[in-house]
C-alpha atoms as a PDB file:
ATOM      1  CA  UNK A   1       6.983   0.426 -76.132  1.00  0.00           C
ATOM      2  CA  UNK A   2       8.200   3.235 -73.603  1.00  0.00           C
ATOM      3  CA  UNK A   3       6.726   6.544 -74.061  1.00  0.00           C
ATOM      4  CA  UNK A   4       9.834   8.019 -75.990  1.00  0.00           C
ATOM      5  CA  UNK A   5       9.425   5.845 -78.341  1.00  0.00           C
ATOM      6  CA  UNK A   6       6.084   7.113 -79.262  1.00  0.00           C
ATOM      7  CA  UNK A   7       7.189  11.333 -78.752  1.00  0.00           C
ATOM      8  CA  UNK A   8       9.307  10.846 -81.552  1.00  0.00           C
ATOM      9  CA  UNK A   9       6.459   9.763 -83.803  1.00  0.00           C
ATOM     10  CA  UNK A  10       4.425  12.113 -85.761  1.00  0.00           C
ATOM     11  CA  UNK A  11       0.587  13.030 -84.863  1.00  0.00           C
ATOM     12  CA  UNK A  12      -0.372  10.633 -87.889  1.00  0.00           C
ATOM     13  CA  UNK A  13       1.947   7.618 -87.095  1.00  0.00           C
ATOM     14  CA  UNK A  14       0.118   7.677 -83.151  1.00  0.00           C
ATOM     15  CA  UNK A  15      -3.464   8.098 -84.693  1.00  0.00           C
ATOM     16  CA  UNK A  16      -2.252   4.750 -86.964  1.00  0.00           C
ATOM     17  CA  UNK A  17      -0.690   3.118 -84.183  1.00  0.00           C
ATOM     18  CA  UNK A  18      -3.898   3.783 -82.140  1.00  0.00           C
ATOM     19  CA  UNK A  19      -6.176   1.900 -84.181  1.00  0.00           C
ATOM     20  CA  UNK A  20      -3.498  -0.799 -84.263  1.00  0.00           C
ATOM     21  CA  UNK A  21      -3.648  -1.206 -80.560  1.00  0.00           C
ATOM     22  CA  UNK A  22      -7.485  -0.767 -80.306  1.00  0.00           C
ATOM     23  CA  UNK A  23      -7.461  -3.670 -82.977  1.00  0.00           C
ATOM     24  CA  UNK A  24      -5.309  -5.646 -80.948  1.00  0.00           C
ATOM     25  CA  UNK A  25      -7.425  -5.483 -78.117  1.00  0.00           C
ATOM     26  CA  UNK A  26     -10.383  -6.061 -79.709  1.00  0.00           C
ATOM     27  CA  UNK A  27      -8.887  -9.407 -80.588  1.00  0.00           C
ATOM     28  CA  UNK A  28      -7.339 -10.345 -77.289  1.00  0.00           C
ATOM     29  CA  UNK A  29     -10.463  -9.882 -75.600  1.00  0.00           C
ATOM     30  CA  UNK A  30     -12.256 -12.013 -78.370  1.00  0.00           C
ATOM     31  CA  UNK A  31     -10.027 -14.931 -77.694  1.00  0.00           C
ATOM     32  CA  UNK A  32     -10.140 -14.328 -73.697  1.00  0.00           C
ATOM     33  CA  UNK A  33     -13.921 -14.510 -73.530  1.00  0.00           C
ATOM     34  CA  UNK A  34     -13.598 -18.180 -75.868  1.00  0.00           C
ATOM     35  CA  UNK A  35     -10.428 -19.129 -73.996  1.00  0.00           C
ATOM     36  CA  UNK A  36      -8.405 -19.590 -76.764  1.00  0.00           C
ATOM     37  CA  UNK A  37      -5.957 -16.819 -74.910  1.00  0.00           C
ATOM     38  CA  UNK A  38      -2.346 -18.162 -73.507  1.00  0.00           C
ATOM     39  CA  UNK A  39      -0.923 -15.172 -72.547  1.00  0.00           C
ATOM     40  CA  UNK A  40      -3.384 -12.883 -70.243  1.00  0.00           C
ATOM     41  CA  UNK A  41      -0.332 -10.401 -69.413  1.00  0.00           C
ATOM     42  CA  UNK A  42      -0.735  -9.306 -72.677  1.00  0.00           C
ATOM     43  CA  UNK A  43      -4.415  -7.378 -72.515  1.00  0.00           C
ATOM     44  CA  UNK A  44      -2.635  -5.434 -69.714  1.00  0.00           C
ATOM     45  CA  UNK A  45       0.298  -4.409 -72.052  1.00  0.00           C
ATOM     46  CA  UNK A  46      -1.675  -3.351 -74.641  1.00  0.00           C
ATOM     47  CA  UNK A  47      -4.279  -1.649 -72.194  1.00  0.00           C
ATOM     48  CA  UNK A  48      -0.886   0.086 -71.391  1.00  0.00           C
ATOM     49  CA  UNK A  49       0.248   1.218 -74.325  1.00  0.00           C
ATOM     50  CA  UNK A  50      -2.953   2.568 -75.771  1.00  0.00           C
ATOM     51  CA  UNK A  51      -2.894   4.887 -72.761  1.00  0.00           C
ATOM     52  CA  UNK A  52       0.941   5.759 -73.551  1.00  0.00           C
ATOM     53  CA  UNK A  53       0.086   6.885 -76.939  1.00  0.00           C
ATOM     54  CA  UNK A  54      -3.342   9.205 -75.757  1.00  0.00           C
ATOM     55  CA  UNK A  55      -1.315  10.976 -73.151  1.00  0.00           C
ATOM     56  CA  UNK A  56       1.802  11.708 -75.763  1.00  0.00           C
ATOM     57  CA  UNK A  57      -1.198  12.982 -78.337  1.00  0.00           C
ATOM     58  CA  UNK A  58      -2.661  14.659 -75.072  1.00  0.00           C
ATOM     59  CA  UNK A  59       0.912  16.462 -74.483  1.00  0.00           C
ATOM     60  CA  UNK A  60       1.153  17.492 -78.031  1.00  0.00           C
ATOM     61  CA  UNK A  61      -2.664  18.869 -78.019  1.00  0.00           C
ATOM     62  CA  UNK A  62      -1.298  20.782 -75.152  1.00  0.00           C
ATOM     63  CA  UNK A  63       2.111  22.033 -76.331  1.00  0.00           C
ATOM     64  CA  UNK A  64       0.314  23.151 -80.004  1.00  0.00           C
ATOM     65  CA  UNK A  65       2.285  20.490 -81.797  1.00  0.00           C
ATOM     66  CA  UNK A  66       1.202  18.737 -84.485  1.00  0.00           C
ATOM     67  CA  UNK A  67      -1.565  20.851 -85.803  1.00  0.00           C
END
């Protein structure tokens, strides 16, 4: 997802779609380490967009929104 994507969600819907990622990495690393993993690109785009959403909840930490 691009970054916009995820200023336009609320402080709640990030924390939620956090956990979603983390989960989702959890998993792809499972299945890399038993080689059941086609598609290595993706551990990098997830890697990716976990950062995305921490610096978005980073800028809104900083700008005093969503408290």
């Amino acid at each position: 997802m691009k970054a916009q994507t995820y200023r336009d969600m609320g402080r709640g819907e990030l924390q939620a779609r956090m956990d979603e990622l983390y989960q989702e990495l959890f998993n792809l690393r499972f299945q890399l380490a038993t080689r059941q993993l086609d598609n290595t690109e993706r551990v990098k785009q997830v890697r990716r967009d976990i950062a995305r959403v921490r610096t978005v909840l980073h800028e809104m930490e900083l700008s005093g929104e969503g408290r």
